[in-house]
N, C-alpha and C. Protein backbone atom coordinates (compact mmCIF):
# COMPACT_ATOMS: atom_id res chain seq x y z
N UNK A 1 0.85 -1.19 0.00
CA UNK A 1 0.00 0.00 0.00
C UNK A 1 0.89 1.24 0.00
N UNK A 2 1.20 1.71 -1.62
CA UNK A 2 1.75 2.50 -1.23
C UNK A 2 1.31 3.92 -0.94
N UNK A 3 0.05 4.48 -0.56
CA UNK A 3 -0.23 5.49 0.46
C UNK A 3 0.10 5.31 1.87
N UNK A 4 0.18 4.61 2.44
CA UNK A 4 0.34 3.80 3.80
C UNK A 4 1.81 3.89 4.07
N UNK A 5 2.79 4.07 3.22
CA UNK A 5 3.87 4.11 3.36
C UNK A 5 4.46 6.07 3.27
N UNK A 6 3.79 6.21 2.35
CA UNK A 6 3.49 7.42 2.39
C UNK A 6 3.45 8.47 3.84
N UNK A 7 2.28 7.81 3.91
CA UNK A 7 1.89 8.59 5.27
C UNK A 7 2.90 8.56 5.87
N UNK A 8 3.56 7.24 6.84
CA UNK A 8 4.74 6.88 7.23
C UNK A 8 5.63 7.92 7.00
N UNK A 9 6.10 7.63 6.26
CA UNK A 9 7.38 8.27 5.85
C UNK A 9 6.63 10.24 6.07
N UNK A 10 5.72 10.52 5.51
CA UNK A 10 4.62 12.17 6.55
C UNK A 10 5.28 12.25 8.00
N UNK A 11 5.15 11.22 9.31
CA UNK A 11 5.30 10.92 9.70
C UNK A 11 4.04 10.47 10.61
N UNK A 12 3.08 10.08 10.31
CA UNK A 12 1.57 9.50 10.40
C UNK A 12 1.57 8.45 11.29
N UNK A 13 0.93 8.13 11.65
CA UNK A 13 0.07 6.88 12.48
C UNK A 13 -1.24 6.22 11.60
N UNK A 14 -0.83 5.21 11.35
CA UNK A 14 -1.83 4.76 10.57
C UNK A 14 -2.77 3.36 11.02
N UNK A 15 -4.10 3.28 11.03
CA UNK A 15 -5.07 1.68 10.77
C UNK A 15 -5.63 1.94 9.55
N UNK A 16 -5.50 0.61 8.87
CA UNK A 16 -6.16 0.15 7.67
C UNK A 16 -7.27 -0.65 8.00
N UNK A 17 -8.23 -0.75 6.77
CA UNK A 17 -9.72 -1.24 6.78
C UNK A 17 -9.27 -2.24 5.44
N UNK A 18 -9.46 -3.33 5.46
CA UNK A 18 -9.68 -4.09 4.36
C UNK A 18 -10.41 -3.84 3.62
N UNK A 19 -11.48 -3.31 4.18
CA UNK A 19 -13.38 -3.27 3.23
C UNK A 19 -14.05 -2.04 4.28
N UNK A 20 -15.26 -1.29 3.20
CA UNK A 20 -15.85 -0.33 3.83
C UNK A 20 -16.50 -0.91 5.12
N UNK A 21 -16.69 -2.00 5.48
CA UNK A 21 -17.87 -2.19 6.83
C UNK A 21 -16.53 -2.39 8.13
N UNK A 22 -15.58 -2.79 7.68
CA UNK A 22 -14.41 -2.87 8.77
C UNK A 22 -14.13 -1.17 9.20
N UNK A 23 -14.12 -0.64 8.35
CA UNK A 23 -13.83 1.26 7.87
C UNK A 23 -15.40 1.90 8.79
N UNK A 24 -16.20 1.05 8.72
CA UNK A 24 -17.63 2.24 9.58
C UNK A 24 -17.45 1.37 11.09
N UNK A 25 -16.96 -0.05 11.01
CA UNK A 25 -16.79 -0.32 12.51
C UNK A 25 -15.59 0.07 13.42
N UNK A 26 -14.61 0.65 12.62
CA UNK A 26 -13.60 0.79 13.48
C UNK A 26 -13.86 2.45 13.78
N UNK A 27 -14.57 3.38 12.55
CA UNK A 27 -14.61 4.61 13.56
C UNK A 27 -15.66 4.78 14.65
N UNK A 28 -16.77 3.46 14.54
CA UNK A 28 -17.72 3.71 15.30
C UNK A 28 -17.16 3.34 16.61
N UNK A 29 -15.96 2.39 16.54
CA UNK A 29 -15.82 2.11 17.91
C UNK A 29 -14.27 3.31 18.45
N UNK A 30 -14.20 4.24 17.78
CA UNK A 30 -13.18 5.02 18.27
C UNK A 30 -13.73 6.37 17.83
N UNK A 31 -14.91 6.91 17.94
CA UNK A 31 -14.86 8.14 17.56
C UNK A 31 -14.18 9.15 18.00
N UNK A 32 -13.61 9.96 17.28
CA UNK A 32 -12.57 10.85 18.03
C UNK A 32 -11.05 10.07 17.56
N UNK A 33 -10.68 9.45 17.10
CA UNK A 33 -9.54 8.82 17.20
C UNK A 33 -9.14 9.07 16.25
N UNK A 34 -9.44 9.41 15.24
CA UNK A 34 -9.15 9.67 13.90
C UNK A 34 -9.12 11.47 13.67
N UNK A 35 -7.92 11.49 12.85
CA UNK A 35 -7.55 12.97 12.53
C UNK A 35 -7.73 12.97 11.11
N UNK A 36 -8.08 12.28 10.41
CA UNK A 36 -8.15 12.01 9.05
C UNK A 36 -8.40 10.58 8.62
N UNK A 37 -9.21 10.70 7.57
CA UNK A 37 -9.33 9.36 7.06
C UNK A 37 -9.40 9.41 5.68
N UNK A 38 -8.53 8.31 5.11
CA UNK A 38 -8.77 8.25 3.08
C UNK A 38 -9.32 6.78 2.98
N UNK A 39 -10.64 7.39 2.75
CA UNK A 39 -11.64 6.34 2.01
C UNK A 39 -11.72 6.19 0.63
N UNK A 40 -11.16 4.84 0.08
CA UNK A 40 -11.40 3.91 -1.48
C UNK A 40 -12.24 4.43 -1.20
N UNK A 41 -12.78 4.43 -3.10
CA UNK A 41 -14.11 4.42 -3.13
C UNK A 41 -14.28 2.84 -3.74
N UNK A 42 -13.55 2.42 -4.39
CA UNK A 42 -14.16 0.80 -4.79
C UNK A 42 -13.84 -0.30 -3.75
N UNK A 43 -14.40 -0.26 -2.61
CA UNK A 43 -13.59 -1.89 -1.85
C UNK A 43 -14.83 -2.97 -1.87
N UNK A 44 -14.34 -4.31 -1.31
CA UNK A 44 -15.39 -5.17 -1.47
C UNK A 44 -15.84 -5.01 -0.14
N UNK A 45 -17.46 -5.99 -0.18
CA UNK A 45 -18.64 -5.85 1.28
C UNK A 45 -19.05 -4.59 1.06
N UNK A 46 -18.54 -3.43 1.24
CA UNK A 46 -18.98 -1.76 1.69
C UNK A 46 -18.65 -0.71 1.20
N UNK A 47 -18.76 0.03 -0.43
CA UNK A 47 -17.92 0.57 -1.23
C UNK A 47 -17.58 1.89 -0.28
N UNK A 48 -16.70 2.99 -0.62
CA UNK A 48 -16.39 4.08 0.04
C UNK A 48 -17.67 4.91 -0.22
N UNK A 49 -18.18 5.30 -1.10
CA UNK A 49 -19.29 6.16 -0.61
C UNK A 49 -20.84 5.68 0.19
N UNK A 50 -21.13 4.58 0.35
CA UNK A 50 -21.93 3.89 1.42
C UNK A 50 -21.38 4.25 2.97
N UNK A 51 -20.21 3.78 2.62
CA UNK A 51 -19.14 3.72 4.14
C UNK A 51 -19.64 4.70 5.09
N UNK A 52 -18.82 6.17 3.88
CA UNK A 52 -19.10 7.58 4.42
C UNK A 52 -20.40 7.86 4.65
N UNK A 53 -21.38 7.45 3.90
CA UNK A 53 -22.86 7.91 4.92
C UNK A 53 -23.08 7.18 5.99
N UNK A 54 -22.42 6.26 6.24
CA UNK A 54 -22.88 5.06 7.82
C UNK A 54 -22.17 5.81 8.22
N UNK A 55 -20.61 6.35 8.26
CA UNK A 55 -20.06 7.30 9.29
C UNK A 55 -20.54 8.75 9.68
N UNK A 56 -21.33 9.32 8.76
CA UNK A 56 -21.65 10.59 8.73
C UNK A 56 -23.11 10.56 9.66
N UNK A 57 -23.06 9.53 9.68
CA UNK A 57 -24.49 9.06 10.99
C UNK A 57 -24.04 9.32 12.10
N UNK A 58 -22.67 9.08 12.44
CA UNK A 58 -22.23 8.70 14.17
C UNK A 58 -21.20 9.98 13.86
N UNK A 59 -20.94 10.39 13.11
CA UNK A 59 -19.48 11.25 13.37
C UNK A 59 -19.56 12.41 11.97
N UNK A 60 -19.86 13.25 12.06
CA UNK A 60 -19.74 14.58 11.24
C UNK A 60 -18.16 15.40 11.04
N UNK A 61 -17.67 15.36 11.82
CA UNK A 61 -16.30 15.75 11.84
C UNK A 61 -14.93 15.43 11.56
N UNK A 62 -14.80 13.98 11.60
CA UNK A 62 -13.54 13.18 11.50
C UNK A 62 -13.39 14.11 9.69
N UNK A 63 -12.70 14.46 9.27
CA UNK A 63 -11.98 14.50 7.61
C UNK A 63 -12.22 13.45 6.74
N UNK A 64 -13.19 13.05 5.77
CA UNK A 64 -12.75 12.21 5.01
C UNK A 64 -12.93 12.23 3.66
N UNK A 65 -11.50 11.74 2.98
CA UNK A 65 -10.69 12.05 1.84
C UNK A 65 -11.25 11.10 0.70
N UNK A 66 -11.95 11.06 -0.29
CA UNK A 66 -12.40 10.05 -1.05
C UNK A 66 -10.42 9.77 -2.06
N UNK A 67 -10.23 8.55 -2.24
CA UNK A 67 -9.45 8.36 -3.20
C UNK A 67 -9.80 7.17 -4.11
N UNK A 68 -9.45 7.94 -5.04
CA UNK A 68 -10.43 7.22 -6.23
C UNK A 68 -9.71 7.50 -7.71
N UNK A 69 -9.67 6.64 -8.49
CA UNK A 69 -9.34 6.63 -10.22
C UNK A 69 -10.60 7.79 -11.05
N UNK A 70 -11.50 7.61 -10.45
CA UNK A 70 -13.11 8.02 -10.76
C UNK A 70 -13.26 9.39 -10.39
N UNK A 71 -12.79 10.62 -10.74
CA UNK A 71 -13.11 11.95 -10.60
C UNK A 71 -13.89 12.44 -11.69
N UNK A 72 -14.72 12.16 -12.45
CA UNK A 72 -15.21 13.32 -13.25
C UNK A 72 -16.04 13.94 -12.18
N UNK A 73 -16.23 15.68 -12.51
CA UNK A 73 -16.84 16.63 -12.23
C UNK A 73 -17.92 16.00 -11.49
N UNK A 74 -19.37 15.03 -11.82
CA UNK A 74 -20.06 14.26 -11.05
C UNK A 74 -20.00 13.17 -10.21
N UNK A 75 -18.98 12.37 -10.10
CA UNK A 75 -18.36 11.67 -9.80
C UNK A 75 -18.39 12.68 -8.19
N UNK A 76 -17.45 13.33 -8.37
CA UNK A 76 -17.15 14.46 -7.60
C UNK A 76 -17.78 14.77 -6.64
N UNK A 77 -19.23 15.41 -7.27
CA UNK A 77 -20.20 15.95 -6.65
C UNK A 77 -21.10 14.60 -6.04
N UNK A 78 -21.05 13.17 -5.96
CA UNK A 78 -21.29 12.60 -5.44
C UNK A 78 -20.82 12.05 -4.24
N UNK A 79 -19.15 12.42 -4.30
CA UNK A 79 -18.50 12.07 -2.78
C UNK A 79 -18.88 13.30 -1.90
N UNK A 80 -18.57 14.70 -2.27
CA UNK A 80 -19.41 15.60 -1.31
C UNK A 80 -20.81 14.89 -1.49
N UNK A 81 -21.40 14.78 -1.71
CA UNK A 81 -22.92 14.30 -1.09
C UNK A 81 -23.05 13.46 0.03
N UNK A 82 -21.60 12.43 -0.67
CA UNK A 82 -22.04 11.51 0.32
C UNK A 82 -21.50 11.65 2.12
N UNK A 83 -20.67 13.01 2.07
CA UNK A 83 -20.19 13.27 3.27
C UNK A 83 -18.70 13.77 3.49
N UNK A 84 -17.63 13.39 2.03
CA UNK A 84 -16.62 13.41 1.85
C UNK A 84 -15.99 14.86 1.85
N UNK A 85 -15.12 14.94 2.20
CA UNK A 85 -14.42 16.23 2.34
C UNK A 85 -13.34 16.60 1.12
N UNK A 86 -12.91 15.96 0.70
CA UNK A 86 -11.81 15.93 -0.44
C UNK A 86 -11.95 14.75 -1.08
N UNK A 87 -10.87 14.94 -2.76
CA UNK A 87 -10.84 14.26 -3.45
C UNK A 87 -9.36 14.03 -3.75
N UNK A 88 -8.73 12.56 -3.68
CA UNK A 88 -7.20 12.82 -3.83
C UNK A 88 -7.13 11.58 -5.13
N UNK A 89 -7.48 12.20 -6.15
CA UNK A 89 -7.30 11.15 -7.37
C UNK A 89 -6.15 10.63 -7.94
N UNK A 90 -6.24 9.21 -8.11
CA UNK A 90 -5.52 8.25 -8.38
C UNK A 90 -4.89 8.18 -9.72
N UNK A 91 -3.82 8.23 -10.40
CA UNK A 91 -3.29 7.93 -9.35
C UNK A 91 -2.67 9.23 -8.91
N UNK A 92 -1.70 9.06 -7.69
CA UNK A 92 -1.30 10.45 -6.75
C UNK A 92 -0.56 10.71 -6.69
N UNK A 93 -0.02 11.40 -6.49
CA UNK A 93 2.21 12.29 -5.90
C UNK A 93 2.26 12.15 -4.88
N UNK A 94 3.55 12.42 -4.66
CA UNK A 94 3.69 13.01 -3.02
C UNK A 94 3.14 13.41 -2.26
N UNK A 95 3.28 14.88 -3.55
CA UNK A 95 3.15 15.97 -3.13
C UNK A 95 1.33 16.37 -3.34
N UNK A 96 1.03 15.64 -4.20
CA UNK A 96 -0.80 15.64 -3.94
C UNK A 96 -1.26 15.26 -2.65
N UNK A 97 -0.73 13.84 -1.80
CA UNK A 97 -0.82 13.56 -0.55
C UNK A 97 -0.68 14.69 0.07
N UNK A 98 0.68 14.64 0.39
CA UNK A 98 1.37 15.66 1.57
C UNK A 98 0.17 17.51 1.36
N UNK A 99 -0.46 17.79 0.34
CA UNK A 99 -1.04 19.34 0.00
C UNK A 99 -2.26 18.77 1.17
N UNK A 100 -2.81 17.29 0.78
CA UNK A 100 -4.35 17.25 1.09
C UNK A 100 -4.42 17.03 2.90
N UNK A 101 -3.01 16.21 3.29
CA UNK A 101 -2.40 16.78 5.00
C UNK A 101 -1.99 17.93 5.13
N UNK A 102 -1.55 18.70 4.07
CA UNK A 102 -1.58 20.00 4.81
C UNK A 102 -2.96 20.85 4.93
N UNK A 103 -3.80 20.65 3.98
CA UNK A 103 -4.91 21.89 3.97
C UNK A 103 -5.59 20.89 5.17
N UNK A 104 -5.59 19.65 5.74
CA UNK A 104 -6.16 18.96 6.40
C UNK A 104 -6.34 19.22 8.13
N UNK A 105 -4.29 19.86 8.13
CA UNK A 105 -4.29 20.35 8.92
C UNK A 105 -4.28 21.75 9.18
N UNK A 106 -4.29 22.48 8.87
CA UNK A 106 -4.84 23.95 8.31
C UNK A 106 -6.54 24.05 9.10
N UNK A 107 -6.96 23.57 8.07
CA UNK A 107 -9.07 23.55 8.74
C UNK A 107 -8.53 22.76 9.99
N UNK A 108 -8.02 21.90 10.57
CA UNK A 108 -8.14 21.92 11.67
C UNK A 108 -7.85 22.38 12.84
N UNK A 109 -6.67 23.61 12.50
CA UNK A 109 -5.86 24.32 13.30
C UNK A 109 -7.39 25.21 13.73
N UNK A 110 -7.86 25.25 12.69
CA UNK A 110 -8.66 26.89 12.24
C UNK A 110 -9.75 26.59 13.15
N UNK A 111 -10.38 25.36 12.71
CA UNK A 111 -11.38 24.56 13.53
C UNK A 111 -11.17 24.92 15.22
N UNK A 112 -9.99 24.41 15.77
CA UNK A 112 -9.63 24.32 17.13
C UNK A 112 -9.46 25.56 17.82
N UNK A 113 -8.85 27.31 17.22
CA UNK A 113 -8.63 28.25 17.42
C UNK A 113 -9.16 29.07 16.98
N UNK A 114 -10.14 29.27 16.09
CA UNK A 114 -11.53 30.18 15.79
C UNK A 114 -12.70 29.50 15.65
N UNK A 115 -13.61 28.62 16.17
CA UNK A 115 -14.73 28.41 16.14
C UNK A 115 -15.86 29.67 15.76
N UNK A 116 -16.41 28.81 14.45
CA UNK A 116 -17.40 29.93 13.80
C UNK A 116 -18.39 30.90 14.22
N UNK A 117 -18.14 31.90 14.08
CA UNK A 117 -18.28 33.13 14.79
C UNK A 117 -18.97 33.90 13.91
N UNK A 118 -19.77 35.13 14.03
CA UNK A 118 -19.19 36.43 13.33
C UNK A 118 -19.04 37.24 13.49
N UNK A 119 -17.98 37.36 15.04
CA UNK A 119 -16.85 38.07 15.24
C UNK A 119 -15.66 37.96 14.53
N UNK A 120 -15.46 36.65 14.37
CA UNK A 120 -14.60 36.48 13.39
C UNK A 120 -14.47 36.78 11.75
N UNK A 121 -15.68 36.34 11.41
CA UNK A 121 -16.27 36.58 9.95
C UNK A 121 -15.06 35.45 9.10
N UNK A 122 -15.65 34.42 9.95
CA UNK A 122 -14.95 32.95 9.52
C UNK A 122 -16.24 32.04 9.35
N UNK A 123 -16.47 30.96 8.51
CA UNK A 123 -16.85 30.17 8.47
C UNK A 123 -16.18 28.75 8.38
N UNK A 124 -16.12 27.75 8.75
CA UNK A 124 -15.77 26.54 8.78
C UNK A 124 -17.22 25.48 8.83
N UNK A 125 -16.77 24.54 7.28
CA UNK A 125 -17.73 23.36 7.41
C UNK A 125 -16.90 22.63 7.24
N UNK A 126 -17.41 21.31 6.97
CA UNK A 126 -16.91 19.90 6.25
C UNK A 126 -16.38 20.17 5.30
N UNK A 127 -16.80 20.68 4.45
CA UNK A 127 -16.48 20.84 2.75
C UNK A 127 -15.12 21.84 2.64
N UNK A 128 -15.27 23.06 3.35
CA UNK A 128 -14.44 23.96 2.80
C UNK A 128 -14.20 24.47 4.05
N UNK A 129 -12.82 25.57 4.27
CA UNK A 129 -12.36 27.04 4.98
C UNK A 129 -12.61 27.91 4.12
N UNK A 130 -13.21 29.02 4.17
CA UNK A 130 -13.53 30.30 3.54
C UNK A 130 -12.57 31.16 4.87
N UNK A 131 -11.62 31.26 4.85
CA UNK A 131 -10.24 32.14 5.19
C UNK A 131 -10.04 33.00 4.79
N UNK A 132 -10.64 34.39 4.13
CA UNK A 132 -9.94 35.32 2.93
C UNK A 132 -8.16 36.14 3.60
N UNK A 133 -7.78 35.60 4.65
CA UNK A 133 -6.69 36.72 4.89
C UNK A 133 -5.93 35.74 4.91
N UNK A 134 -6.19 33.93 5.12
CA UNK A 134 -4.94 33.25 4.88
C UNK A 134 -4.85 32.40 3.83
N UNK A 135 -3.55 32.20 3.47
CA UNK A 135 -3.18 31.22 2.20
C UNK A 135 -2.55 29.93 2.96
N UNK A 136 -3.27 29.10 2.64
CA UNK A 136 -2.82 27.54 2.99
C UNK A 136 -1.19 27.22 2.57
N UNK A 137 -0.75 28.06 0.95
CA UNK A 137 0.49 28.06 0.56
C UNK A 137 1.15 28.48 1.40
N UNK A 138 1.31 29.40 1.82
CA UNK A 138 2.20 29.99 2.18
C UNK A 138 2.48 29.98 4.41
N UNK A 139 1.66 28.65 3.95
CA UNK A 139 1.79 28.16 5.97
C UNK A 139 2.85 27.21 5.74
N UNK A 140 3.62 26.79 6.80
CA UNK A 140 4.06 25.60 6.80
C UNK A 140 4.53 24.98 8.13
N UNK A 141 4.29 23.73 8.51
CA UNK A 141 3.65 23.12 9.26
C UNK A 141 5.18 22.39 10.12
């Protein structure tokens, strides 16, 4: 697996899911434990976008990254539907990984130290940071 090694070498902590129903039982039994997650979208038993709506039942927050061969434009708009936060299409770089941990950790810095306000005149969802005064480029971690 070479994302898994990837990460690793990020310097990550990683559990793997064989199949989407191993992937909705292991966050159900650790919610909170997870700082990110990259959900296949093709596995056998439980494809990745099923997965993500059984998780989006128990857990709204965890990050999760659809990776997939399968990006057209609708394609797309079906992993946001189904709960997904990003798209890291297959195949990937490094440096496509390492951007989608950084903006990953970015919304979550943002998440933890401005909760949505509008004092702030920040918004934070699932989907996106609407930030206009910071550039994700030009942070580094």
């Amino acid at each position: 697996m070479l994302s898994g090694r990837l990460l690793k070498v990020f310097g990550c902590v990683i559990d793997t899911a064989n199949d989407g129903s191993v992937a909705v039982d292991a966050l159900k039994m650790n919610v909170g434990k997870y700082d990110l997650v990259f959900m296949d979208i093709m596995m056998p038993k439980l494809d990745g976008i099923s997965a993500t709506s059984l998780i989006r039942q128990f857990d709204d927050m965890t990050p999760i990254i659809s990776v997939t061969s399968n990006s057209l434009p609708s394609e797309i708009l079906t992993y946001y539907s189904s709960g997904m936060n990003d798209v890291l299409p297959k195949p990937f770089t490094r440096d496509g990984l390492y951007n989608i941990l950084e903006r990953e950790q970015l919304a979550a810095r943002l998440r933890a130290h401005f909760p949505p306000s509008p004092v702030h005149n920040l918004h934070v969802s699932r989907e996106r940071v609407d930030a206009p005064t910071l550039s994700a480029t030009s942070l580094r971690f």
